[in-house]
C-alpha atoms as a PDB file:
ATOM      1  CA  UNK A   1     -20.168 -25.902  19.328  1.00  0.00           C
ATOM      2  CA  UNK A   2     -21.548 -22.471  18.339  1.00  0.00           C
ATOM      3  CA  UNK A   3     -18.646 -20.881  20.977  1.00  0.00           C
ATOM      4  CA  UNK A   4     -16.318 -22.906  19.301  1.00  0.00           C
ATOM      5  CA  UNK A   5     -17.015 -21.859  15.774  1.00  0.00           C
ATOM      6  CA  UNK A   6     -17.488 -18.102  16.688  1.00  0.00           C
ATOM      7  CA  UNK A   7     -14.111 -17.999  18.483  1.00  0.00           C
ATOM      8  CA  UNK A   8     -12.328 -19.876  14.895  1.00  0.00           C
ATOM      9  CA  UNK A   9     -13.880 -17.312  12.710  1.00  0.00           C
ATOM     10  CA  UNK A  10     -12.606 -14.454  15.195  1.00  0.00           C
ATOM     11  CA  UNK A  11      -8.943 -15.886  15.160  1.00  0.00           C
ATOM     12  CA  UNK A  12      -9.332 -16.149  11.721  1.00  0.00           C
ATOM     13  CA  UNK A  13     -10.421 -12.941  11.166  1.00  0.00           C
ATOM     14  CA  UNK A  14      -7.661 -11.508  13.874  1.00  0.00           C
ATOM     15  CA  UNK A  15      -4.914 -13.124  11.466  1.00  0.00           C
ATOM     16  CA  UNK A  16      -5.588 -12.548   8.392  1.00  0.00           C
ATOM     17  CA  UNK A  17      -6.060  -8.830   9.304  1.00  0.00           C
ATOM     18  CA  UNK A  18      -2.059  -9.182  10.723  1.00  0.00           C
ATOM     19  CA  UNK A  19       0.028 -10.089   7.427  1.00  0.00           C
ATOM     20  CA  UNK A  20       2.609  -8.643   5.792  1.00  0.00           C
ATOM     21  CA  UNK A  21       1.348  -7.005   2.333  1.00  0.00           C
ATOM     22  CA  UNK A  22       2.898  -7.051  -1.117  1.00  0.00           C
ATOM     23  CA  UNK A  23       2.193  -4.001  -2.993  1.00  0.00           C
ATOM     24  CA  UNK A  24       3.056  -3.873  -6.974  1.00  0.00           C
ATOM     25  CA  UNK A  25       2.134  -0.880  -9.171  1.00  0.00           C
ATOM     26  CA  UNK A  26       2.833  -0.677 -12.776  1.00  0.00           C
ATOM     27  CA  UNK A  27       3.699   3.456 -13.596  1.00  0.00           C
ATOM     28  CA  UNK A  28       4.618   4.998 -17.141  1.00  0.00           C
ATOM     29  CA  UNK A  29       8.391   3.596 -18.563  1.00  0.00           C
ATOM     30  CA  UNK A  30      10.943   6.232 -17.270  1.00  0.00           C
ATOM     31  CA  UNK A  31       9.626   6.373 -13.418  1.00  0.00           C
ATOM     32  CA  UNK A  32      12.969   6.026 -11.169  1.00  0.00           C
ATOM     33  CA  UNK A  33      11.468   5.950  -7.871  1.00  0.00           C
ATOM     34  CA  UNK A  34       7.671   5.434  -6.513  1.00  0.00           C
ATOM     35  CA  UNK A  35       6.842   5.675  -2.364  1.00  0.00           C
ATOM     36  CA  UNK A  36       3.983   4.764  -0.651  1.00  0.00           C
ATOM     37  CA  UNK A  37       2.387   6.300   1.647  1.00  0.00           C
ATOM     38  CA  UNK A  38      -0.407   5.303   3.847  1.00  0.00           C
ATOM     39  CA  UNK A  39      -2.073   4.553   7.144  1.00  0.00           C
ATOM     40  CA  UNK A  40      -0.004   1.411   7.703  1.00  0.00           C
ATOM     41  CA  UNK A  41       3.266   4.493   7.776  1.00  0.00           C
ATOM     42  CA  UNK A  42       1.432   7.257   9.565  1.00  0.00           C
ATOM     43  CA  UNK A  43       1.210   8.947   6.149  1.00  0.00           C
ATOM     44  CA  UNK A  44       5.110   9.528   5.665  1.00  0.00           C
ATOM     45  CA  UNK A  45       5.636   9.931   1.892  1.00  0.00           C
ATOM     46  CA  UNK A  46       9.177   9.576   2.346  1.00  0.00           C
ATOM     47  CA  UNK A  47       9.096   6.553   4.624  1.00  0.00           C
ATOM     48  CA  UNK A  48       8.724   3.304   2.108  1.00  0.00           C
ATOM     49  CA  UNK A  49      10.480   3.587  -1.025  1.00  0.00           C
ATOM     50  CA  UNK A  50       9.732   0.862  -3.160  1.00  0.00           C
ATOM     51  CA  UNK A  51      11.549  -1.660  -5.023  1.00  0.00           C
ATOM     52  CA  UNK A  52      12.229  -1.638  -8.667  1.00  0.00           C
ATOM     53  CA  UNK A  53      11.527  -4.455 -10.575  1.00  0.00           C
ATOM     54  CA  UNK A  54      11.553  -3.179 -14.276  1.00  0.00           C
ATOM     55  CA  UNK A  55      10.504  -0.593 -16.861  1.00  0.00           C
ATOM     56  CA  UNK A  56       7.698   0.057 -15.073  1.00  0.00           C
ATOM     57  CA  UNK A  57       6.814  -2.262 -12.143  1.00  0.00           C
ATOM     58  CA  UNK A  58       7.982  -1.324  -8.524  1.00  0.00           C
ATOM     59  CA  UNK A  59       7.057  -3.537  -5.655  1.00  0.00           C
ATOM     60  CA  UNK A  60       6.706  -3.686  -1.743  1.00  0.00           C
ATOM     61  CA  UNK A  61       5.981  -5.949   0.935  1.00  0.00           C
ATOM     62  CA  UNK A  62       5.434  -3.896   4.560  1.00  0.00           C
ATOM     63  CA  UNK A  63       5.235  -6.736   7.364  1.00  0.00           C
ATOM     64  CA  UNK A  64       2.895  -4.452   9.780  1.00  0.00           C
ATOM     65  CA  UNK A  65      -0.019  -3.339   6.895  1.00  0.00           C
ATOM     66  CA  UNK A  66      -3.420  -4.578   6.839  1.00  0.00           C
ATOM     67  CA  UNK A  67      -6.228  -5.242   4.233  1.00  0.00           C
ATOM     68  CA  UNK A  68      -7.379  -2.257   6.086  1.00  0.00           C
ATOM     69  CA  UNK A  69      -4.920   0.275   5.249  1.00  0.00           C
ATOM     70  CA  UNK A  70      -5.505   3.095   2.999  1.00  0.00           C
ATOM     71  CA  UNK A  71      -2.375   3.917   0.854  1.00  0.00           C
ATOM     72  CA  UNK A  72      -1.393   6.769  -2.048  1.00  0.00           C
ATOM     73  CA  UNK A  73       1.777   6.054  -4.455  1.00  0.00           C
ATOM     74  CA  UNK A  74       4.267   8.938  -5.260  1.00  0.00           C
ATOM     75  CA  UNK A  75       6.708   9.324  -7.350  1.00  0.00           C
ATOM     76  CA  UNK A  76       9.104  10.929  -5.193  1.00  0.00           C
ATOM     77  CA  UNK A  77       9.968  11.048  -1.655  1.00  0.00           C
ATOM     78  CA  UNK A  78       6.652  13.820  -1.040  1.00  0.00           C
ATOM     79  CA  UNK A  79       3.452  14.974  -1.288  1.00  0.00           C
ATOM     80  CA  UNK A  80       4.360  17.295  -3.851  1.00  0.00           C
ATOM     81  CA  UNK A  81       4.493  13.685  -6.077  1.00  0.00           C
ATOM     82  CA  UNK A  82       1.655  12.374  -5.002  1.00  0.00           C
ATOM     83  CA  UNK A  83       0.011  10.613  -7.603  1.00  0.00           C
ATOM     84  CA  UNK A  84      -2.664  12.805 -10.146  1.00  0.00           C
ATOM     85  CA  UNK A  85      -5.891  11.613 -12.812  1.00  0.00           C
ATOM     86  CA  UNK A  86      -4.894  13.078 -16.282  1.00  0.00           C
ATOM     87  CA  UNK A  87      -7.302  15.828 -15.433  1.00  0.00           C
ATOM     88  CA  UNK A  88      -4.431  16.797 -12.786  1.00  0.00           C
ATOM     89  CA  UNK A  89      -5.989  15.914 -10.010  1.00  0.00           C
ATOM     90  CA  UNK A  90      -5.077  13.588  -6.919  1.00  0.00           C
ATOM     91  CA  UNK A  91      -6.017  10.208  -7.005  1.00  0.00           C
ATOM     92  CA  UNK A  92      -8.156   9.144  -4.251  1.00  0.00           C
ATOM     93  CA  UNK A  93      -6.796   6.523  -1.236  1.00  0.00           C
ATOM     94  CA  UNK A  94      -6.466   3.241  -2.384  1.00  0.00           C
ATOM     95  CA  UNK A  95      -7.226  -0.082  -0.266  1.00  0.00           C
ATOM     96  CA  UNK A  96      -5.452  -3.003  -0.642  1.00  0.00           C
END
């Protein structure tokens, strides 16, 4: 029975480490474009733009990221719009 449990919460675990993920970040009115970037792209700030849903929503859903994945928005397609604190500087990876 123990063998039996163990191997269910490993499956489970093994799944729900496999979906797709929906990202959604709300920016200042006036943004036309945000990327992501992140582990679940190799890093490729140009690679995923995302979808724009209003004034200032943008969305995403990438079928091969994980809970796991680290990820940085941008408002452009590179690093140089990477996204900052007010102080100016760069926001540290996120996790989904």
């Amino acid at each position: 029975m123990k063998k039996i449990l163990l191997s269910l919460v490993a499956l489970f675990a093994t799944v729900s480490l496999v979906s797709a993920i929906t990202y959604t970040v709300t920016v200042p009115a006036g943004t036309n474009t945000v990327y992501i970037a992140g582990s679940m792209n190799a890093w490729n700030a140009s690679a995923n733009e995302m979808t724009k849903v209003d004034a200032t929503t943008f969305t995403l859903t990438i079928a091969d990221a994980t809970e796991l994945d680290e990820y940085k928005y941008c408002s452009g397609p590179g690093w140089i719009y990477v996204e900052k604190t007010e102080s100016g500087t760069e926001v540290a990876n996120r996790t989904w």
